[in-house]
Protein backbone atom coordinates (compact mmCIF):
# COMPACT_ATOMS: atom_id res chain seq x y z
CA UNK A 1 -47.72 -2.70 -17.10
CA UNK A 2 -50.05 -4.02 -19.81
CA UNK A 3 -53.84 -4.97 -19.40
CA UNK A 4 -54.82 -8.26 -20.87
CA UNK A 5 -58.68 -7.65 -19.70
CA UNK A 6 -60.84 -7.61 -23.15
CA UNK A 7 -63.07 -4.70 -22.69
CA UNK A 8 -66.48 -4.08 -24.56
CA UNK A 9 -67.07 -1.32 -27.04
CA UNK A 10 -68.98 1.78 -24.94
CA UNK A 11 -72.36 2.73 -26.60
CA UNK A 12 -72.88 5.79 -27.88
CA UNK A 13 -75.01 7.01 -25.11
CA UNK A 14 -74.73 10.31 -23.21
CA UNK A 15 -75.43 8.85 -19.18
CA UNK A 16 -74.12 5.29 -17.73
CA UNK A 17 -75.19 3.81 -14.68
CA UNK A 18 -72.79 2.03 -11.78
CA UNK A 19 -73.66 -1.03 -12.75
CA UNK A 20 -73.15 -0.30 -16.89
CA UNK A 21 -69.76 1.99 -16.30
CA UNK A 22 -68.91 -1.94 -13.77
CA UNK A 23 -69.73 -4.09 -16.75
CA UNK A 24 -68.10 -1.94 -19.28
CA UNK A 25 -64.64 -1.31 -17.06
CA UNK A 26 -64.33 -5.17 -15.81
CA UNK A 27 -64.22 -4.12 -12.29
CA UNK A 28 -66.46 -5.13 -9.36
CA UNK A 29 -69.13 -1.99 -7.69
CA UNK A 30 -67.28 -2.50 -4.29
CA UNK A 31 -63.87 -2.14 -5.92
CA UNK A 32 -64.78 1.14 -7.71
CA UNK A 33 -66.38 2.71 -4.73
CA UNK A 34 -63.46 1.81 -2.43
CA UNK A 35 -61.34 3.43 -4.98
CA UNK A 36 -62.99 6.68 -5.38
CA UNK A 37 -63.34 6.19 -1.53
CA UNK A 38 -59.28 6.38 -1.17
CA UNK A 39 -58.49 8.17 -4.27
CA UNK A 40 -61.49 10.68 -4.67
CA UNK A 41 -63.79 10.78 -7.22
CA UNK A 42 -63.85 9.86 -10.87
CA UNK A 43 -67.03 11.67 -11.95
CA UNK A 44 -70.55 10.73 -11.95
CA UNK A 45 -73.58 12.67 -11.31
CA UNK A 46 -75.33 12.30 -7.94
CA UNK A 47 -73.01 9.07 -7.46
CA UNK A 48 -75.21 7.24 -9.72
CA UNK A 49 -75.43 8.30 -13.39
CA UNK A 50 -71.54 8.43 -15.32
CA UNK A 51 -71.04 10.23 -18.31
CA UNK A 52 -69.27 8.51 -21.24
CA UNK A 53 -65.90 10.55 -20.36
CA UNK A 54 -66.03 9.49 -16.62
CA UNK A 55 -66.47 5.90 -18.57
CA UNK A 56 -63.33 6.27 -20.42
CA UNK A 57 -61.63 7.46 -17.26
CA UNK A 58 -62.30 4.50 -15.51
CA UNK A 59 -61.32 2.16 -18.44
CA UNK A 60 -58.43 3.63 -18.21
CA UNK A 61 -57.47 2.89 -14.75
CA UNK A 62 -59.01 -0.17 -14.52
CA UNK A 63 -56.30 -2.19 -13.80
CA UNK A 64 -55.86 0.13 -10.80
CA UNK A 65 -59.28 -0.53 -9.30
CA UNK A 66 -59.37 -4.15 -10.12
CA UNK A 67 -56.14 -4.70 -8.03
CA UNK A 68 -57.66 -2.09 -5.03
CA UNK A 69 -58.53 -5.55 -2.56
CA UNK A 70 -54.80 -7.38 -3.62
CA UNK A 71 -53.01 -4.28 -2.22
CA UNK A 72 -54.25 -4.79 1.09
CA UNK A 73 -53.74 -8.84 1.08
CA UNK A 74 -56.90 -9.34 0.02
CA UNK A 75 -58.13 -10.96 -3.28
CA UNK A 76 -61.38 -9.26 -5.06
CA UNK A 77 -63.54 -12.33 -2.70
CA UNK A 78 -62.35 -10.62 -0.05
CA UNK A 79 -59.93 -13.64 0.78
CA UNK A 80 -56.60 -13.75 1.93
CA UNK A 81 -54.56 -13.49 -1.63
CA UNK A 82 -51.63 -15.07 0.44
CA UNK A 83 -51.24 -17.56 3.46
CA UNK A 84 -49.22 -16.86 6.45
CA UNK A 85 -46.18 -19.31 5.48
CA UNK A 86 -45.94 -18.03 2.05
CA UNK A 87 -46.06 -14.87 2.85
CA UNK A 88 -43.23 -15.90 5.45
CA UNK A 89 -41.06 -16.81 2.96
CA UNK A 90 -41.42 -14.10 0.61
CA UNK A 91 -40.30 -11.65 3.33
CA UNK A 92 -37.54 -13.61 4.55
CA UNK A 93 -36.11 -13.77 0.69
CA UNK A 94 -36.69 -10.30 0.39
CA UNK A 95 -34.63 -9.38 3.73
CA UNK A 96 -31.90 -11.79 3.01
CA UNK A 97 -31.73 -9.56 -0.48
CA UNK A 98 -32.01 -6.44 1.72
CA UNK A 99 -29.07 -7.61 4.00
CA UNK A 100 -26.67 -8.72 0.87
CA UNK A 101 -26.51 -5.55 -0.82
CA UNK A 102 -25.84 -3.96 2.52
CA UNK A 103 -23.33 -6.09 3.19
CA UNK A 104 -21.80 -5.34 -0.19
């Protein structure tokens, strides 16, 4: 899986806050505290001040924690990222492949 998301270059500084390690990452503050909130935590002291490694660390699984809403069916809006009859028909294509290659 490949990330398209252009990110900026991280200063040289020594402390980050939420909203810097946010800006720098390309991911929304909800979505990164729902993912340490289901994952654990990525670093940061006191919650509020990141070090450049915890920065990096993040970066790196930012396409994880930009996607944490879309897992549960919702988009980062908090939206539905699919309606009802859509989502119908995905599952019924995906149990009429689930009941071919048991029939096979």
């Amino acid at each position: 899986m490949t990330n398209s998301v252009k990110l900026p270059p991280v200063p040289a500084k020594r402390y980050f806050s939420l909203e810097e390690v946010c800006r720098l990452a390309a991911v929304k503050p909800a979505q990164l505290a729902e993912w340490q909130r289901r994952h654990g935590s990525i670093g940061g002291r006191g919650g509020s001040r990141f070090t450049r490694l915890d920065v990096m660390k993040i970066r790196q699984l930012q396409h994880g924690i930009a996607d944490v809403f879309t897992h549960d069916g919702l988009d980062a809006d908090g939206n539905p990222a699919i309606g009802a009859d859509e989502m119908r028909d995905e599952l019924e294509k995906i149990l009429g492949k689930i009941e071919k290659t048991l029939a096979n």
